[in-house]
PDB file of N, CA and C in Angstrom:
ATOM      1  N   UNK A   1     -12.944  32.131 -11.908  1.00  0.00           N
ATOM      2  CA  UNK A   1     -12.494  30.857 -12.398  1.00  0.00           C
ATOM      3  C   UNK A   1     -11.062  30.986 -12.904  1.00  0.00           C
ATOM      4  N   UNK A   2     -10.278  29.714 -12.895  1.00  0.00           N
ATOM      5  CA  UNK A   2      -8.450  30.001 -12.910  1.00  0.00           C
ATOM      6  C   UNK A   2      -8.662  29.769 -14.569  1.00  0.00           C
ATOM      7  N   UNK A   3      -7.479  30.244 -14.843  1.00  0.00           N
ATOM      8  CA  UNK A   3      -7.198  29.466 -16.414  1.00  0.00           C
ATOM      9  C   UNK A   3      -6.969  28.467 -16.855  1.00  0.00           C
ATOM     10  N   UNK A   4      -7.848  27.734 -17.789  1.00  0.00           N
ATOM     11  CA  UNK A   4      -7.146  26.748 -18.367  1.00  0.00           C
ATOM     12  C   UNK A   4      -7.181  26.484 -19.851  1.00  0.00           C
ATOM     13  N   UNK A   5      -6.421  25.100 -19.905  1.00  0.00           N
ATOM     14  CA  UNK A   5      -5.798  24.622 -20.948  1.00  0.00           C
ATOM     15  C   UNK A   5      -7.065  23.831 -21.881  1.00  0.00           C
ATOM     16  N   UNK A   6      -7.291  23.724 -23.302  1.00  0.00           N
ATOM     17  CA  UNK A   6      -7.941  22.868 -23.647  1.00  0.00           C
ATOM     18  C   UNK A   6      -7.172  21.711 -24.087  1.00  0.00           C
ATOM     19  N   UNK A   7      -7.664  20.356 -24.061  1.00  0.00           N
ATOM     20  CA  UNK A   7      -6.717  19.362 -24.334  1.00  0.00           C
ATOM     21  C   UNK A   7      -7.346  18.470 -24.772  1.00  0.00           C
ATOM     22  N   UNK A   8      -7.352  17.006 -25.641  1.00  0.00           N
ATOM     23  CA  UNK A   8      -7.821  16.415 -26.281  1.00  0.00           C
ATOM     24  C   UNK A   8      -7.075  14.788 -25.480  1.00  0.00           C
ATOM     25  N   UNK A   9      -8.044  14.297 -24.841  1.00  0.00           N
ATOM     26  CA  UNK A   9      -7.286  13.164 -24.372  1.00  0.00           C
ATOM     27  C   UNK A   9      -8.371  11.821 -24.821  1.00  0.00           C
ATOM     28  N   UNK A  10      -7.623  10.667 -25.197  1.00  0.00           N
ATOM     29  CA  UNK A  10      -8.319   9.845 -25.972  1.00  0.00           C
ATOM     30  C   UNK A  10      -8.211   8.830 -24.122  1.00  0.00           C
ATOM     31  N   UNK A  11      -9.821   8.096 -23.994  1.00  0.00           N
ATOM     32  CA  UNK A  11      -9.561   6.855 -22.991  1.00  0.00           C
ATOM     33  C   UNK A  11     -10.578   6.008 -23.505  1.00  0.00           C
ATOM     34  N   UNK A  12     -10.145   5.053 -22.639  1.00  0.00           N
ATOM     35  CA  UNK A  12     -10.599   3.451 -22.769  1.00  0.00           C
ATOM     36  C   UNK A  12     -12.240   3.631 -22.870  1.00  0.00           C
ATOM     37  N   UNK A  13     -13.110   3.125 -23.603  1.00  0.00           N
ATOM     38  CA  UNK A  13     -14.514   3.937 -23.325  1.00  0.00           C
ATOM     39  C   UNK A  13     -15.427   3.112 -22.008  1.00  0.00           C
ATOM     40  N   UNK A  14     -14.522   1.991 -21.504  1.00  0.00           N
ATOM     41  CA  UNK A  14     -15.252   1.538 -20.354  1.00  0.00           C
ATOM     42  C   UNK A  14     -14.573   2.669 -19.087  1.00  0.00           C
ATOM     43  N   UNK A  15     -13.800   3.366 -19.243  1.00  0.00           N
ATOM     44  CA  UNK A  15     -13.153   4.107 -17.811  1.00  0.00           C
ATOM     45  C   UNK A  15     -14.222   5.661 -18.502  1.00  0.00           C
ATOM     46  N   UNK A  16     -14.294   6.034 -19.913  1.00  0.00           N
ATOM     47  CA  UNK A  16     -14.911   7.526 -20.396  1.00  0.00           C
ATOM     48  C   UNK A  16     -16.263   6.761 -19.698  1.00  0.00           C
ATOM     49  N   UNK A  17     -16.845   5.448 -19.863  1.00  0.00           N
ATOM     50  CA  UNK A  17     -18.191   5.393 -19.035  1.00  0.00           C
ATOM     51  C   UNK A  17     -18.131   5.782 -17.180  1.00  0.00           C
ATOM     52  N   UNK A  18     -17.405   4.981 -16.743  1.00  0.00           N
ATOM     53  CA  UNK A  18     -17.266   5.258 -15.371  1.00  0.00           C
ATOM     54  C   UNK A  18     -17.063   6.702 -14.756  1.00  0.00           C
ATOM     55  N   UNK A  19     -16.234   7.314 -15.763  1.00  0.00           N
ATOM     56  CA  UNK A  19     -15.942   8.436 -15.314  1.00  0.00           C
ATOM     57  C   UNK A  19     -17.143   9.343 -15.645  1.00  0.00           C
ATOM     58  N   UNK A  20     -18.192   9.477 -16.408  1.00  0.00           N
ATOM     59  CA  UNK A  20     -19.018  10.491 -16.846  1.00  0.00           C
ATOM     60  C   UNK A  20     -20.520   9.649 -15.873  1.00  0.00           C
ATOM     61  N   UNK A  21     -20.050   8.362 -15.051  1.00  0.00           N
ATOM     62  CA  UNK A  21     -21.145   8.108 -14.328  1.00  0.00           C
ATOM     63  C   UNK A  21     -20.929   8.556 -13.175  1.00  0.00           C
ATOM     64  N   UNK A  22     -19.323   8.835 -12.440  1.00  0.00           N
ATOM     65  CA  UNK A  22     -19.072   9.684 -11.653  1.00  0.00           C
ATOM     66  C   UNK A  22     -19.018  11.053 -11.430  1.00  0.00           C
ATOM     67  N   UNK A  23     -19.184  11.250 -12.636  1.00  0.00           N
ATOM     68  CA  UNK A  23     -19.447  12.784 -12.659  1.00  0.00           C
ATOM     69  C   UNK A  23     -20.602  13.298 -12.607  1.00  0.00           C
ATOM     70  N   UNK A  24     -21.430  12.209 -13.248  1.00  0.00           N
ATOM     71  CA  UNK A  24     -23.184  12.779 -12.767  1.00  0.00           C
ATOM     72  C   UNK A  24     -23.538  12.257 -11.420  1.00  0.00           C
ATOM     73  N   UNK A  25     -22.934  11.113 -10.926  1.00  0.00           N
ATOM     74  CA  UNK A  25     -23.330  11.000  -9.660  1.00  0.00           C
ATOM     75  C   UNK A  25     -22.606  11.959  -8.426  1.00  0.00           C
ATOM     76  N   UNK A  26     -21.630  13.097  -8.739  1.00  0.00           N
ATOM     77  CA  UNK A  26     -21.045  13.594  -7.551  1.00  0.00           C
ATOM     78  C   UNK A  26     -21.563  14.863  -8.221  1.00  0.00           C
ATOM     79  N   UNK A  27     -22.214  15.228  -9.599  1.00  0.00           N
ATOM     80  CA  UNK A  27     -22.333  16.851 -10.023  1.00  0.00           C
ATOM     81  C   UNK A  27     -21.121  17.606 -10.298  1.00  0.00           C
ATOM     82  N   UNK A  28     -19.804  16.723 -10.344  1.00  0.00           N
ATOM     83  CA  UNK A  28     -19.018  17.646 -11.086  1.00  0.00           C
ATOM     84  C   UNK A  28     -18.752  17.561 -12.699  1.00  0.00           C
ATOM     85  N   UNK A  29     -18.353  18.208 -12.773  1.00  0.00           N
ATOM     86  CA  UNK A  29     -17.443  17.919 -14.349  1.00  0.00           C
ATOM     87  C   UNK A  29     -16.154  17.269 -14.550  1.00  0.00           C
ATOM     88  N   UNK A  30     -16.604  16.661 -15.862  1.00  0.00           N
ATOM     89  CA  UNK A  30     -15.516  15.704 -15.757  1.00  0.00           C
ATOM     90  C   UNK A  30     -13.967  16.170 -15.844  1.00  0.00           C
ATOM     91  N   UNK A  31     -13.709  17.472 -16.259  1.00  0.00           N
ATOM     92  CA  UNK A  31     -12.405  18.011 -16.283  1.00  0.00           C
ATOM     93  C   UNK A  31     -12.226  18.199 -14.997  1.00  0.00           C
ATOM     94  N   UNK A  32     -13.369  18.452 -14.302  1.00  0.00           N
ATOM     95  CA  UNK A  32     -12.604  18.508 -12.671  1.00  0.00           C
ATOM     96  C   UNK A  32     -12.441  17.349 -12.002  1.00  0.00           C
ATOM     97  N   UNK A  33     -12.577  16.452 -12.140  1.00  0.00           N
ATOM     98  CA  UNK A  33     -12.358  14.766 -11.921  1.00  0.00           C
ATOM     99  C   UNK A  33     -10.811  14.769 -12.854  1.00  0.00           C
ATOM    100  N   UNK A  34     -10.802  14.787 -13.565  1.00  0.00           N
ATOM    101  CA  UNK A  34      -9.345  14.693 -14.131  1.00  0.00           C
ATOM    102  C   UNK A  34      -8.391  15.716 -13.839  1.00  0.00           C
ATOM    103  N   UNK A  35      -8.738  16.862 -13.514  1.00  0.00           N
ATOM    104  CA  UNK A  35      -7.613  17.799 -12.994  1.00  0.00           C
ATOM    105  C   UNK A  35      -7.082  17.117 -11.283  1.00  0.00           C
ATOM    106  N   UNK A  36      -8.479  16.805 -10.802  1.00  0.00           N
ATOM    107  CA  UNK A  36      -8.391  16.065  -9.317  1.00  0.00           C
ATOM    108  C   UNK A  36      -7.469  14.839  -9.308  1.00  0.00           C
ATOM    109  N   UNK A  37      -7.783  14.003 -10.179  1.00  0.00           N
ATOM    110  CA  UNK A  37      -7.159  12.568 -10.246  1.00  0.00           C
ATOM    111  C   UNK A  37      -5.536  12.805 -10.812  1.00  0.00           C
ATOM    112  N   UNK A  38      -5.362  13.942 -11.734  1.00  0.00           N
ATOM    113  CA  UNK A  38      -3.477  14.160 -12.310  1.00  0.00           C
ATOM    114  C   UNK A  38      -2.892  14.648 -11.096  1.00  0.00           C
ATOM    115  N   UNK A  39      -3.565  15.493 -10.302  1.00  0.00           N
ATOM    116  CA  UNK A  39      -3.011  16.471  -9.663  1.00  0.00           C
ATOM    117  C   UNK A  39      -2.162  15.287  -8.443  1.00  0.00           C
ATOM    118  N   UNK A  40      -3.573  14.619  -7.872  1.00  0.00           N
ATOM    119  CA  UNK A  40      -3.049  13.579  -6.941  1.00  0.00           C
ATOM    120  C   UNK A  40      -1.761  12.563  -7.412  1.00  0.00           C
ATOM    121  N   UNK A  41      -2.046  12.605  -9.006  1.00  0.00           N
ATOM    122  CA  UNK A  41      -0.551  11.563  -9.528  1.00  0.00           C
ATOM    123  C   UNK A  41       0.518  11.908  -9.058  1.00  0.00           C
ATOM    124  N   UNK A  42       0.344  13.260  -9.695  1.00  0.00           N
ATOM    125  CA  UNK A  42       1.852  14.429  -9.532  1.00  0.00           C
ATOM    126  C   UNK A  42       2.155  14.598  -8.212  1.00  0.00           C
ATOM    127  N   UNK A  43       1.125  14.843  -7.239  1.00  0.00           N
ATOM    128  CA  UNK A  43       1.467  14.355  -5.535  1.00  0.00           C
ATOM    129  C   UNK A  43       2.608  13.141  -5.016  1.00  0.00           C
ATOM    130  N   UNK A  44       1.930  12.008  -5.721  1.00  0.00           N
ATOM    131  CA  UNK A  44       2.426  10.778  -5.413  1.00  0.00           C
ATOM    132  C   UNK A  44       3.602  10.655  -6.053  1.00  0.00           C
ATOM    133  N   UNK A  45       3.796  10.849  -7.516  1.00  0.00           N
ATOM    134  CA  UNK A  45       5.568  11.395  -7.954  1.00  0.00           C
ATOM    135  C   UNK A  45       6.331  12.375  -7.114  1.00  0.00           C
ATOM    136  N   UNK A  46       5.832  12.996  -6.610  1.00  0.00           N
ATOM    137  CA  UNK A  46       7.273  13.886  -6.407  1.00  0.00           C
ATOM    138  C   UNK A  46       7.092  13.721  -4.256  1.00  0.00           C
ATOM    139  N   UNK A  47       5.918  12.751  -3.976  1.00  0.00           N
ATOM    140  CA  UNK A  47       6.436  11.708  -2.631  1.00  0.00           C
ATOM    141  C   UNK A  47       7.777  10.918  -2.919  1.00  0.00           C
ATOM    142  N   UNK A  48       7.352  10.097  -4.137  1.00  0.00           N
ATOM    143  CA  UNK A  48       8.194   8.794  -4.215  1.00  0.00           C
ATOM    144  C   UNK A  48       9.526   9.504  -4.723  1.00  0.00           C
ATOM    145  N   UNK A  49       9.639  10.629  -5.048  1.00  0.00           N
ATOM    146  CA  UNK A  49      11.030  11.374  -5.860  1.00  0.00           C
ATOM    147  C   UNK A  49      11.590  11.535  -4.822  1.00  0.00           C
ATOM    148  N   UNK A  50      11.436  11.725  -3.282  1.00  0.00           N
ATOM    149  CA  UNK A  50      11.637  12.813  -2.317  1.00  0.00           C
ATOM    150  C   UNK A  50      12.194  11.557  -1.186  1.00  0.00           C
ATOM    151  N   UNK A  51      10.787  10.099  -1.318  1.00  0.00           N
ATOM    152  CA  UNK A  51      12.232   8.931  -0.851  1.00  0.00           C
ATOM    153  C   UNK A  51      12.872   8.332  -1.261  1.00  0.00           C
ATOM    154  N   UNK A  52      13.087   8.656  -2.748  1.00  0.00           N
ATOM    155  CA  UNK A  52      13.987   8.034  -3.612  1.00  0.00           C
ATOM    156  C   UNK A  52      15.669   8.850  -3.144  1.00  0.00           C
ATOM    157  N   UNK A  53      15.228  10.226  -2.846  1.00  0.00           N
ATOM    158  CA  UNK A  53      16.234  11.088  -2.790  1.00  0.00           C
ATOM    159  C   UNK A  53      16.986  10.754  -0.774  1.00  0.00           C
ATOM    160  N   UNK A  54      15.733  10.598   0.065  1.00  0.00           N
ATOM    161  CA  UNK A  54      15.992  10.207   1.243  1.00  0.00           C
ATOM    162  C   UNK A  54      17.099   8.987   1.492  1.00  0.00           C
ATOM    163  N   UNK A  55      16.587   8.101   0.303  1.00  0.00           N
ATOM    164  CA  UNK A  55      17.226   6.730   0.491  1.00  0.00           C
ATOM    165  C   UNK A  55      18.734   6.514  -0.483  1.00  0.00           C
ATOM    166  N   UNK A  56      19.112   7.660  -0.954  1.00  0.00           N
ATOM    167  CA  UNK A  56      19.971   7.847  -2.064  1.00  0.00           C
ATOM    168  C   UNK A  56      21.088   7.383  -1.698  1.00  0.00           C
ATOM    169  N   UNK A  57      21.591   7.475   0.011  1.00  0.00           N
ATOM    170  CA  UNK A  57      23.176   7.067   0.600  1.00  0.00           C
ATOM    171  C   UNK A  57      22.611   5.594   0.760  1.00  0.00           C
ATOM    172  N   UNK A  58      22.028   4.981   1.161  1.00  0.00           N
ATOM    173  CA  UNK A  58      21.671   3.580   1.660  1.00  0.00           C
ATOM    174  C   UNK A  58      22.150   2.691   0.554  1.00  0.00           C
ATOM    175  N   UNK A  59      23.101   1.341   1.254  1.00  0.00           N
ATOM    176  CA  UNK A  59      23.529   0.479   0.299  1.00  0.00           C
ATOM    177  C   UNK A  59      23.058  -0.286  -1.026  1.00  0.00           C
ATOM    178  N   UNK A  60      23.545  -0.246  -1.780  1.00  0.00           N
ATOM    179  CA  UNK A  60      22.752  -1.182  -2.931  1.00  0.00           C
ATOM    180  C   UNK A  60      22.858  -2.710  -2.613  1.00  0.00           C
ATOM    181  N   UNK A  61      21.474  -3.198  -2.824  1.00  0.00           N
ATOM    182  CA  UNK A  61      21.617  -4.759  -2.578  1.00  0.00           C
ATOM    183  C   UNK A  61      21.206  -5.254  -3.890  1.00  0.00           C
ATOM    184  N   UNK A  62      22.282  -6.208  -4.202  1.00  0.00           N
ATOM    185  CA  UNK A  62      21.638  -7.111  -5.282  1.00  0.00           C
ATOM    186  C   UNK A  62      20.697  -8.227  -5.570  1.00  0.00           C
ATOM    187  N   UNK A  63      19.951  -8.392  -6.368  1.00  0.00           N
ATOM    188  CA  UNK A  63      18.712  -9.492  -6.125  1.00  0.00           C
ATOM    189  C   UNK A  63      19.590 -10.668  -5.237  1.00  0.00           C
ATOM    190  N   UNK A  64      20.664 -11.400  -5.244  1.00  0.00           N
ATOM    191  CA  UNK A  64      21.228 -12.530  -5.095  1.00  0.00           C
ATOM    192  C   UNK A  64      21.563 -11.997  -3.183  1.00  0.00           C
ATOM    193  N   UNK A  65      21.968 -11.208  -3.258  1.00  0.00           N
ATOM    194  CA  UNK A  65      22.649 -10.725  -1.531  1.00  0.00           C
ATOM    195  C   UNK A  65      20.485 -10.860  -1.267  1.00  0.00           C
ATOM    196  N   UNK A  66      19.788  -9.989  -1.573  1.00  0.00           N
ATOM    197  CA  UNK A  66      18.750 -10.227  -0.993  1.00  0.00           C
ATOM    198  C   UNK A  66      18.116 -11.229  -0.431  1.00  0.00           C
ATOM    199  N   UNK A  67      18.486 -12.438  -1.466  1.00  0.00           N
ATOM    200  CA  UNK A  67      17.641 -13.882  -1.554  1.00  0.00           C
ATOM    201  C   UNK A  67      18.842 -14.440   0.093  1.00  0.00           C
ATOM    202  N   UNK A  68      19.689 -14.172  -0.374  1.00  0.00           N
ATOM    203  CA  UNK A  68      20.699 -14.594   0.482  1.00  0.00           C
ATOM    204  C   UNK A  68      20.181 -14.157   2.473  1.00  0.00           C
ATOM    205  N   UNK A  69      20.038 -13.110   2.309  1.00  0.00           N
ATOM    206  CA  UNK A  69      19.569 -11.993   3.844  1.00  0.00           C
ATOM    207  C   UNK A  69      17.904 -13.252   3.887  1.00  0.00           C
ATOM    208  N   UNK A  70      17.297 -12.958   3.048  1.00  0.00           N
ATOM    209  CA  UNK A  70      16.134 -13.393   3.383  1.00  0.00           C
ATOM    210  C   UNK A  70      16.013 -14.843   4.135  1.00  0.00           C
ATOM    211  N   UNK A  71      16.876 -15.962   2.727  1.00  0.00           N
ATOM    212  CA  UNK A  71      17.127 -17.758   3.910  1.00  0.00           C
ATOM    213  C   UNK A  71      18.112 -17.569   4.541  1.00  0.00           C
ATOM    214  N   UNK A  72      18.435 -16.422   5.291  1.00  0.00           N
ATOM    215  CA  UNK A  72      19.526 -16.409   6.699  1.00  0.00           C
ATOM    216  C   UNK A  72      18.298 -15.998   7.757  1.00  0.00           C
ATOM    217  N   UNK A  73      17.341 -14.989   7.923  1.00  0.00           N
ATOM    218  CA  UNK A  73      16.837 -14.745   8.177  1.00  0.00           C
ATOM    219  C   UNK A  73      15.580 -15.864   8.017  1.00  0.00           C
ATOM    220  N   UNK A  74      15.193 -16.937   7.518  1.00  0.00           N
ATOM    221  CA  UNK A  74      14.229 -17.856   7.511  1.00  0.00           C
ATOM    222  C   UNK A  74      12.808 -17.480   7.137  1.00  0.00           C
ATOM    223  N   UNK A  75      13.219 -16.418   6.085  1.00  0.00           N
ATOM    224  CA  UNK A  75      12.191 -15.993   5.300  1.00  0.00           C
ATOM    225  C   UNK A  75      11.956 -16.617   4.029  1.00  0.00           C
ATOM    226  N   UNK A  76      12.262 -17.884   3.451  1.00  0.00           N
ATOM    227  CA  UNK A  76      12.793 -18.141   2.517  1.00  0.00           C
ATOM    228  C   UNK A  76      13.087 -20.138   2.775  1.00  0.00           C
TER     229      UNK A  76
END
């Protein structure tokens, strides 16, 4: 087994219900449901960091040029 951390995290007690009904209904533990569910966060941050960084040369548009592109385009 890897090492870990002990930690004290306070939640909503309708999500501490859901989550400890998912945990008896799949047989895991609930720290492994929450190591599963951060891990995937931290996935999805450092996706969105990576096309934030892709899209870094691409022009800045301002809300007003947008609205503008959009009723030229007849989106709008």
């Amino acid at each position: 087994m890897s090492e870990t951390t002990r930690a004290t995290i306070y939640l909503d007690p309708d999500l501490h219900r859901a989550l400890r009904l998912k945990a008896a209904s799949t047989h895991r533990p609930i720290s492994e449901l929450v190591n599963e569910l951060v891990r995937q966060s931290l996935v999805e941050d450092a996706a969105d960091l990576a096309a934030f960084e892709d899209r870094v040369a691409e022009p800045a548009l301002t809300y007003e040029q947008l609205l503008k592109d959009l009723k030229a385009h007849g989106k709008l």
